[in-house]
N, C-alpha and C. Protein backbone atom coordinates (compact mmCIF):
# COMPACT_ATOMS: atom_id res chain seq x y z
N UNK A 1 4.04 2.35 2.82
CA UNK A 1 4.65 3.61 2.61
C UNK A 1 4.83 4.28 3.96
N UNK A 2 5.90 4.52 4.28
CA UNK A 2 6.52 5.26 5.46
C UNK A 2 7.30 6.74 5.21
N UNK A 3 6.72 8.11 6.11
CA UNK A 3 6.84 9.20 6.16
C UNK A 3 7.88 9.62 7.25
N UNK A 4 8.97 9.58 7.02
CA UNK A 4 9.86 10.19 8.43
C UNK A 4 10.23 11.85 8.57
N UNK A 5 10.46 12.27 9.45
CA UNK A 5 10.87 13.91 9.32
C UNK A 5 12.65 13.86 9.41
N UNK A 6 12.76 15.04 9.25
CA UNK A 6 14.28 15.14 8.91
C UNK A 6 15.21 14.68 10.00
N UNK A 7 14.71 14.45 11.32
CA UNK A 7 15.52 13.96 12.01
C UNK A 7 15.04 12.19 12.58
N UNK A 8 14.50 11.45 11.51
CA UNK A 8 13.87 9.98 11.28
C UNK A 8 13.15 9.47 12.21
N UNK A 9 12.06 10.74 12.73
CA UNK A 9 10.65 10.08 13.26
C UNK A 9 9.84 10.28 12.44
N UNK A 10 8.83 8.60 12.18
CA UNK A 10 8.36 8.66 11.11
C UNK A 10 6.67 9.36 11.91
N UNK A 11 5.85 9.92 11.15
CA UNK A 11 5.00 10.55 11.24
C UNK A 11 3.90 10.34 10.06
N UNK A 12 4.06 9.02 9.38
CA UNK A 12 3.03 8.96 8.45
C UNK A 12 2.58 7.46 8.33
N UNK A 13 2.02 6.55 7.87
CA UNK A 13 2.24 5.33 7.85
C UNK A 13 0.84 4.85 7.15
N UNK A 14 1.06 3.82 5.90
CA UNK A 14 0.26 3.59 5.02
C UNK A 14 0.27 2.21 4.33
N UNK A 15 -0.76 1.44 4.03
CA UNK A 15 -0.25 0.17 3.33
C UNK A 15 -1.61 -0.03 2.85
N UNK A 16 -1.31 -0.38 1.55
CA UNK A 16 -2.01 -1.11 0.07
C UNK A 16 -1.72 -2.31 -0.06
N UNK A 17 -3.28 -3.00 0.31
CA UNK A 17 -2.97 -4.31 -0.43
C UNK A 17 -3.99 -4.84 -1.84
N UNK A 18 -3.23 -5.42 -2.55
CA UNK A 18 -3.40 -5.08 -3.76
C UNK A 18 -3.56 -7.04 -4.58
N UNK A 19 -4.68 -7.31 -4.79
CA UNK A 19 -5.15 -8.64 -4.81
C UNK A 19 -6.47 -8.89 -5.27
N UNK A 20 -7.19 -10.30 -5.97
CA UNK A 20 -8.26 -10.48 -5.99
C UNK A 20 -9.09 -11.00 -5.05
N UNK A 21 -10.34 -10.39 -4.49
CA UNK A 21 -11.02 -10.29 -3.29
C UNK A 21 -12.46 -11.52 -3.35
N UNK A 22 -12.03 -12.14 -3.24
CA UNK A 22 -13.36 -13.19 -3.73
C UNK A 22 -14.28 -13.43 -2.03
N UNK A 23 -15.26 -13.62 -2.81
CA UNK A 23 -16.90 -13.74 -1.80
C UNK A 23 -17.32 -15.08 -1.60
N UNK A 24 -18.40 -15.64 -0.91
CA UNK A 24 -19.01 -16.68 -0.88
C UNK A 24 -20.60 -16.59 -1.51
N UNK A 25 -20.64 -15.61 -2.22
CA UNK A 25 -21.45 -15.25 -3.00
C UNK A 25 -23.10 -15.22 -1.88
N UNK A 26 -23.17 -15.09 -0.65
CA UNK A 26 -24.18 -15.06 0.78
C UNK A 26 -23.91 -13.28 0.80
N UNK A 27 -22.95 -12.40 0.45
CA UNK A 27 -23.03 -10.93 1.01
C UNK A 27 -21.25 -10.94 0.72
N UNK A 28 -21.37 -9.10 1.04
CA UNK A 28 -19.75 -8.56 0.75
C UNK A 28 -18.83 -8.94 1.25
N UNK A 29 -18.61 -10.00 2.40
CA UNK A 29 -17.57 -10.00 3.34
C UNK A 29 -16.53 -11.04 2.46
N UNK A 30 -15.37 -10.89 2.18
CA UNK A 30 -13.97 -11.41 1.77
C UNK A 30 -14.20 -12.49 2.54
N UNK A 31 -13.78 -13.66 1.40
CA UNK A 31 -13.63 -15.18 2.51
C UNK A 31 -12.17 -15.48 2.47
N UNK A 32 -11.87 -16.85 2.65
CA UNK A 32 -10.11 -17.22 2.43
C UNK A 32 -10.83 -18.78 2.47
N UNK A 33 -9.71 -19.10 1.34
CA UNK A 33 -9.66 -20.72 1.54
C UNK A 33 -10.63 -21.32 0.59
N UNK A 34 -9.87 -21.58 -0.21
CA UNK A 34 -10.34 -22.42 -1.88
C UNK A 34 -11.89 -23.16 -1.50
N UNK A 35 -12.40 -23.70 -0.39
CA UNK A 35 -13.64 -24.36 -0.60
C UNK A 35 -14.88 -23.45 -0.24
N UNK A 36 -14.58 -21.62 0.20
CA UNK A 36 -15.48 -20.97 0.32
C UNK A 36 -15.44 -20.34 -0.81
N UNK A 37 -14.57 -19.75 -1.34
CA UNK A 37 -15.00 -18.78 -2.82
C UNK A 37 -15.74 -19.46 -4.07
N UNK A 38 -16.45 -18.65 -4.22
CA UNK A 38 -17.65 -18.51 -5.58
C UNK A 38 -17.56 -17.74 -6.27
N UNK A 39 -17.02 -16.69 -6.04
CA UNK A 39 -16.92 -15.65 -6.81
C UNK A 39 -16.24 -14.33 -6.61
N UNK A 40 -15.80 -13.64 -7.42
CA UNK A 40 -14.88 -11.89 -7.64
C UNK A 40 -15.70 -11.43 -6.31
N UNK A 41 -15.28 -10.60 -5.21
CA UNK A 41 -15.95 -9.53 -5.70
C UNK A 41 -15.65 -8.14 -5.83
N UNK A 42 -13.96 -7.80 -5.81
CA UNK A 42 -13.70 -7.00 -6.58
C UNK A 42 -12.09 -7.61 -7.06
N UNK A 43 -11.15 -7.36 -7.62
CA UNK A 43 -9.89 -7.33 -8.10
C UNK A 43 -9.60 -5.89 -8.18
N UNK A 44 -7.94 -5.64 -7.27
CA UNK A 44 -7.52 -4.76 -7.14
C UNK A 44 -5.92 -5.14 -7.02
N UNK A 45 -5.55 -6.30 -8.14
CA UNK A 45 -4.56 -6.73 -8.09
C UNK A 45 -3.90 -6.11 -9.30
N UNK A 46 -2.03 -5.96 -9.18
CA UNK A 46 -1.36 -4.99 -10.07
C UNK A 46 -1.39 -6.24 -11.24
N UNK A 47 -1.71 -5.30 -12.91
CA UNK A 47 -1.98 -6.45 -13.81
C UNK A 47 -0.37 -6.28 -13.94
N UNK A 48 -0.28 -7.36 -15.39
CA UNK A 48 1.21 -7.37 -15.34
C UNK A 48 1.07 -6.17 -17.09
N UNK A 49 2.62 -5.70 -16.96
CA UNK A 49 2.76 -4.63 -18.24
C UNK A 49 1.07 -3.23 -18.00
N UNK A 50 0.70 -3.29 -16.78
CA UNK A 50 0.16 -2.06 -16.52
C UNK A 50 0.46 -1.22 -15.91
N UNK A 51 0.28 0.65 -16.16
CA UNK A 51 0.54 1.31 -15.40
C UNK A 51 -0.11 1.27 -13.92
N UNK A 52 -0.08 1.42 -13.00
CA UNK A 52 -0.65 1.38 -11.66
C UNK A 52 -0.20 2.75 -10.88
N UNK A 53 -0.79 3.93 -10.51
CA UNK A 53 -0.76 5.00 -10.03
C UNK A 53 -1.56 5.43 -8.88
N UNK A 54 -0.70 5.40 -7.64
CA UNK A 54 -1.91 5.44 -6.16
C UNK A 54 -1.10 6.89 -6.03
N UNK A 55 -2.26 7.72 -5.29
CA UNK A 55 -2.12 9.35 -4.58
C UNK A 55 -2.00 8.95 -3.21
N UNK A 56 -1.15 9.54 -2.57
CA UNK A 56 -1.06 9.95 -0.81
C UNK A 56 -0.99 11.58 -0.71
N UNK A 57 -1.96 11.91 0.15
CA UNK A 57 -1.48 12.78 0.74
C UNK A 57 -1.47 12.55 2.30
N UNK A 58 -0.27 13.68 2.43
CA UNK A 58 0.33 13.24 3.73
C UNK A 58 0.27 14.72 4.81
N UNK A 59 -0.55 14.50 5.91
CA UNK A 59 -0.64 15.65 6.76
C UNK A 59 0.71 16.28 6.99
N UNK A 60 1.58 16.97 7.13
CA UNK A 60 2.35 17.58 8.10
C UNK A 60 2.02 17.60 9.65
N UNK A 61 2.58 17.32 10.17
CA UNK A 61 2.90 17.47 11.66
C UNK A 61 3.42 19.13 11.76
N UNK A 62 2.92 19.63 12.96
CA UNK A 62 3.35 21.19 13.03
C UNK A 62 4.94 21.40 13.70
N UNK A 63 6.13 22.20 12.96
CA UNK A 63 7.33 21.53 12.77
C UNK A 63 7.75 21.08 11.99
N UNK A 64 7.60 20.07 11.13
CA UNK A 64 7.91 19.48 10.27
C UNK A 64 8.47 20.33 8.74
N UNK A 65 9.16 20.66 8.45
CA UNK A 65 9.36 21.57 7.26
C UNK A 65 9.88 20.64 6.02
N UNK A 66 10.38 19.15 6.53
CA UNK A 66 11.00 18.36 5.22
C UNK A 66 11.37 16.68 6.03
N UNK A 67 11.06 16.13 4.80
CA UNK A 67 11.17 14.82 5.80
C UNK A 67 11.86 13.93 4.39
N UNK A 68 11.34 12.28 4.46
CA UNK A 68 11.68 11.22 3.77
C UNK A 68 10.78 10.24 3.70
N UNK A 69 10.36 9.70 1.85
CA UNK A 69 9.49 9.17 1.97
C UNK A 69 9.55 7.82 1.04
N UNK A 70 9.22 6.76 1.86
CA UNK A 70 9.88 5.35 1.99
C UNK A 70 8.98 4.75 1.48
N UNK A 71 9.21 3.66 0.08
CA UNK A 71 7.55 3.41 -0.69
C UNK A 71 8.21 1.47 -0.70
N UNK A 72 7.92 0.79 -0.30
CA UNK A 72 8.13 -0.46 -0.34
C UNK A 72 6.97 -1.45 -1.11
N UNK A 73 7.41 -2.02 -2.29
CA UNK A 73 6.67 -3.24 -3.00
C UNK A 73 6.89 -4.43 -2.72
N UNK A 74 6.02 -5.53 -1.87
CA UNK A 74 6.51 -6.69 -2.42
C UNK A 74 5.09 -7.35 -2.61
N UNK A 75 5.80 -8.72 -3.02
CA UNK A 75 5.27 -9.40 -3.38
C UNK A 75 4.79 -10.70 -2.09
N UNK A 76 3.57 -10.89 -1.88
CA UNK A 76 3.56 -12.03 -0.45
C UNK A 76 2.50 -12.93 -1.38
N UNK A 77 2.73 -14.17 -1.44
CA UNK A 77 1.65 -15.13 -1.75
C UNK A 77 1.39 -16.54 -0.72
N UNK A 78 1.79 -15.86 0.62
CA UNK A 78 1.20 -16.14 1.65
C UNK A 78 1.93 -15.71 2.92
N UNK A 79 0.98 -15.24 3.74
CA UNK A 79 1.68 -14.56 5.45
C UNK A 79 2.97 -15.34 5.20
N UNK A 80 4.10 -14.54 5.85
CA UNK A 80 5.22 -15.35 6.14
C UNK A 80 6.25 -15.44 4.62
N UNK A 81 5.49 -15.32 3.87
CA UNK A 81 6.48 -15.42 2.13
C UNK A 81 6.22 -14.33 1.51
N UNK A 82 7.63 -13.33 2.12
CA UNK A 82 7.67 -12.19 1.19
C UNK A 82 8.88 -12.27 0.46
N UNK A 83 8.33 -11.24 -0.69
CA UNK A 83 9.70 -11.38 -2.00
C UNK A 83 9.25 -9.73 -1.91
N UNK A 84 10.63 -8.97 -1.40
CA UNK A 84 10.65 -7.66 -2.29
C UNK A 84 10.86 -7.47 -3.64
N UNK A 85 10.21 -6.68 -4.06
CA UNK A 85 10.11 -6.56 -5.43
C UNK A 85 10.99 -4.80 -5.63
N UNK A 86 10.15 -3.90 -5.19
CA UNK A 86 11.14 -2.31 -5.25
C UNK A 86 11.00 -1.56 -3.67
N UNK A 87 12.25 -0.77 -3.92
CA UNK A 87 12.34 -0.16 -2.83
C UNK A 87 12.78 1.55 -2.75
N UNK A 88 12.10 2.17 -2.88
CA UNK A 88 12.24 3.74 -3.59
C UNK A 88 11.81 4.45 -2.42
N UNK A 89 13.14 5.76 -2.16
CA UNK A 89 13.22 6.69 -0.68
C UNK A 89 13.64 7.95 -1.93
N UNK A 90 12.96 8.76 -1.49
CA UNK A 90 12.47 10.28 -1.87
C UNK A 90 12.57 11.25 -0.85
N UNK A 91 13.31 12.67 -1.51
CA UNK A 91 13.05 13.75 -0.15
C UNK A 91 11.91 14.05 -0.60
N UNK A 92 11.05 14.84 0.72
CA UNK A 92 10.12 15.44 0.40
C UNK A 92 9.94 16.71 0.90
N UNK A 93 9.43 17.66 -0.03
CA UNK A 93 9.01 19.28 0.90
C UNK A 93 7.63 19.25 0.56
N UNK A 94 6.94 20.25 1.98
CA UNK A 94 6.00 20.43 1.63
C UNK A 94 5.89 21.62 0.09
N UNK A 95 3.88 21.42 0.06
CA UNK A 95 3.79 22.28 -1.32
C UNK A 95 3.37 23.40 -0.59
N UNK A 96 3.73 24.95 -1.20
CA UNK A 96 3.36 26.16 -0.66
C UNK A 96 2.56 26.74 -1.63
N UNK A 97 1.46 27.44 -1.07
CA UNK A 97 0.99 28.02 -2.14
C UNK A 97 0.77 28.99 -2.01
C-alpha cells in the first residue's frame, strides 16, 4: 500500500504479507524449505470466500492536505512469480474533527 500527496510524492509505504508461517518446532523463528517444517506456527493466509479487513492509519506529513492511496494484491508463490490479483487507487482527505 502506497500513500502519495497531491502532487505524487509518496509519503507513506506499507506491505502485508499474508501466508502460513511454519516452525521447526526448536522455538518461534519461521523456517523455509519442506525438510525443516514441523509445524504451524501461525497462518495469516487470505482463506478463500472470506472476508479479510486490514486498518492503516496513515500520518500526514505537515502540508499535506489530500493525497492518493494505492492498495496492490497479488499473489507470489515464489520470489520472482507474481500474479496481480487487484489494483484499487482512492482519493484521500484527511479526517477533521
Amino acid at each position: 500500500m502506497t500513500a502519495n500527496a497531491s502532487d505524487g510524492k509518496p509519503f507513506f509505504h506499507a506491505e502485508r504479507i499474508y501466508m502460513p508461517q511454519a516452525g521447526d518446532s526448536r522455538g518461534s523463528q519461521m523456517v523455509l524449505g519442506p525438510d525443516k517444517k514441523l509445524g504451524l506456527l501461525r497462518d495469516t493466509s487470505i482463506q478463500p470466500f472470506a472476508a479479510k479487513e486490514e486498518v492503516f492509519e496513515i500520518p500526514l506529513p505537515a502540508g499535506v492536505q489530500q493525497g492518493k492511496v494505492e492498495v496492490n494484491l497479488r499473489y507470489e508463490p515464489r520470489p520472482g512469480n507474481v500474479y496481480p490479483l487487484h489494483n484499487i487507487i482512492r482519493s484521500a482527505n484527511p479526517i477533521t474533527n
